[in-house]
Protein backbone atom coordinates (compact mmCIF):
# COMPACT_ATOMS: atom_id res chain seq x y z
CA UNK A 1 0.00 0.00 0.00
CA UNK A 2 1.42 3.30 -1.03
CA UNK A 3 1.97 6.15 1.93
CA UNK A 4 -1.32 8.65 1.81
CA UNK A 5 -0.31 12.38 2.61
CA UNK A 6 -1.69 14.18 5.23
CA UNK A 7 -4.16 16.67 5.54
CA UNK A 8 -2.86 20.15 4.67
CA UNK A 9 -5.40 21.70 6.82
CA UNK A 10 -5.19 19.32 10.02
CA UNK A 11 -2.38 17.34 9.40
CA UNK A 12 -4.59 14.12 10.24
CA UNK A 13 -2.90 10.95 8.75
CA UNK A 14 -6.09 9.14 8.05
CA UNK A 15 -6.59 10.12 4.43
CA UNK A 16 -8.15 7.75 1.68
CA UNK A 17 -8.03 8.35 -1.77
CA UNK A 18 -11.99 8.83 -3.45
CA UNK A 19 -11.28 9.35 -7.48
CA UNK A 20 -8.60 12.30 -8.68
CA UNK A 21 -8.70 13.47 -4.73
CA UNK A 22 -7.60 13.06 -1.88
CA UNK A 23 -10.12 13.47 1.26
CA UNK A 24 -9.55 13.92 4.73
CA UNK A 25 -12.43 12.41 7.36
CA UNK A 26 -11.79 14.35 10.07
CA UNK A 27 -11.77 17.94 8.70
CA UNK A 28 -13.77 16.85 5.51
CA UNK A 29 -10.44 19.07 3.40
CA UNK A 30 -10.46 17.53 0.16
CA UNK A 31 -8.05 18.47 -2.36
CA UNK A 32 -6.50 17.25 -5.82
CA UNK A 33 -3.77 14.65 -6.47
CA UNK A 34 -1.76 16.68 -8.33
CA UNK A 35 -1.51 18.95 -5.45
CA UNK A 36 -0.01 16.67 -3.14
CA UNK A 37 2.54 16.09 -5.76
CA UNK A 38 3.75 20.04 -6.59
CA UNK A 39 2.71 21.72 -3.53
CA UNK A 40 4.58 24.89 -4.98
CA UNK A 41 2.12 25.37 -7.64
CA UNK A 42 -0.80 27.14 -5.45
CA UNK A 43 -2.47 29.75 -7.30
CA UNK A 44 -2.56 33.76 -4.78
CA UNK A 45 -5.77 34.42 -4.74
CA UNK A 46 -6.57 38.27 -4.04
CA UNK A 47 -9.13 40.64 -2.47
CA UNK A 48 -11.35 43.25 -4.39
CA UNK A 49 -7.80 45.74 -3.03
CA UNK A 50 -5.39 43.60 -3.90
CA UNK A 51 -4.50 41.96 -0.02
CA UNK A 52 -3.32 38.39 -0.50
CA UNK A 53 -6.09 36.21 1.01
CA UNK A 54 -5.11 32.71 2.71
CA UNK A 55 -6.78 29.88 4.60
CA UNK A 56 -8.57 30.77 7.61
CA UNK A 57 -9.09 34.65 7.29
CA UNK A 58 -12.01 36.92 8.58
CA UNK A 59 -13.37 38.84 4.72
CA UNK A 60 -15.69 41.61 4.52
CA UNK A 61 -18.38 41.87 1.34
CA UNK A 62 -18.27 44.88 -0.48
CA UNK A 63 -21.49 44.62 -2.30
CA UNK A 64 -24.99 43.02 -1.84
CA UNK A 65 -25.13 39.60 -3.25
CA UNK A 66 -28.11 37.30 -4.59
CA UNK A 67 -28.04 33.95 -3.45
CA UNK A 68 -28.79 31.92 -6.77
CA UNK A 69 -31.89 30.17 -6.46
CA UNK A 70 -33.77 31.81 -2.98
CA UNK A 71 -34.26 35.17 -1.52
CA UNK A 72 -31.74 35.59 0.49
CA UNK A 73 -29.18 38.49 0.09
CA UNK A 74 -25.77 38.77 1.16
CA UNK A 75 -25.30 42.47 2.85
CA UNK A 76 -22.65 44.89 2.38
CA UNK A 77 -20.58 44.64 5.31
CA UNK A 78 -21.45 41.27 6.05
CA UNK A 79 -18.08 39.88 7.75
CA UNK A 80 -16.88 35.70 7.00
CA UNK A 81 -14.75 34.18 8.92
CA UNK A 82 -12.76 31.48 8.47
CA UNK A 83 -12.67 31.43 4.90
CA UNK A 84 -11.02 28.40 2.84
CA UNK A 85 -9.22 28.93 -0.67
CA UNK A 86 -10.74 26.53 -3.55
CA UNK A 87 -9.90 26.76 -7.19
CA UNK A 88 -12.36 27.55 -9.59
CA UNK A 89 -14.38 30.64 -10.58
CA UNK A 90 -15.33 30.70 -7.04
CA UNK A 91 -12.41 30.96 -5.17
CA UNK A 92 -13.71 30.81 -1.63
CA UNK A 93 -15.47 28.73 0.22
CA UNK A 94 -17.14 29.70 3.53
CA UNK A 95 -20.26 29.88 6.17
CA UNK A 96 -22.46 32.61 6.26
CA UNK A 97 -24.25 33.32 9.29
CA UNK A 98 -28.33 33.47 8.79
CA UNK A 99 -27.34 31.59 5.00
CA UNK A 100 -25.16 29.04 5.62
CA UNK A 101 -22.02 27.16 2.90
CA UNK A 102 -21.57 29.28 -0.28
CA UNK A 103 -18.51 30.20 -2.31
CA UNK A 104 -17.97 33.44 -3.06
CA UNK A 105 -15.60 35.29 -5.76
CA UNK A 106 -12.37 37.12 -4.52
CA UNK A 107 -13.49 40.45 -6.24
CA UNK A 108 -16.51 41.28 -3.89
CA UNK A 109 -14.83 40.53 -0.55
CA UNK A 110 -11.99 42.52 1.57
CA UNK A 111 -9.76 41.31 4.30
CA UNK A 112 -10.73 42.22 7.62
């Protein structure tokens, strides 16, 4: 059996591979197999000012949002915390509180 990483984000060592990822179970981090092998290849993902954004900091919106498919809208000044860098055209994945798990784009949130 081949050695599994472990978790970037909790450093558990009880990963298991599931398809072209790699998953952790007890942080529920999943992230690609290509990543474990060039972990110097991360993409800087950057606020609406230009401030370098990483794992785990507090953001600010800058403008209302609509959640697609309800209601709901995020407020300006609405502050996230503990955010957590993704790829994709969404680049952040987070909790909101009153609206729960969404992704959000770089370009409409500030660091706190």
């Amino acid at each position: 059996m081949s050695a599994m990483p472990k978790c970037p984000t909790c450093s558990s060592e009880y990963t298991y591979e599931d398809g072209d990822q790699f998953v952790c179970p007890e942080c529920a981090h999943e992230w690609p197999k290509r990543a474990a092998e060039n972990p110097g290849t991360a993409s800087v993902v950057r606020d609406a000012f230009g401030t370098e954004l990483k794992d785990g900091d507090s953001l600010t919106v800058i403008k209302d949002l609509k959640v697609k498919g309800s209601s709901l809208v995020v407020k300006v000044g609405t502050k996230v915390k503990n955010i957590r860098i993704v790829s994709g055209d969404h680049d952040i994945d987070c909790k909101i509180d009153g609206i729960g798990a969404m992704q959000l784009k770089s370009e409409f949130v500030k660091k706190a």
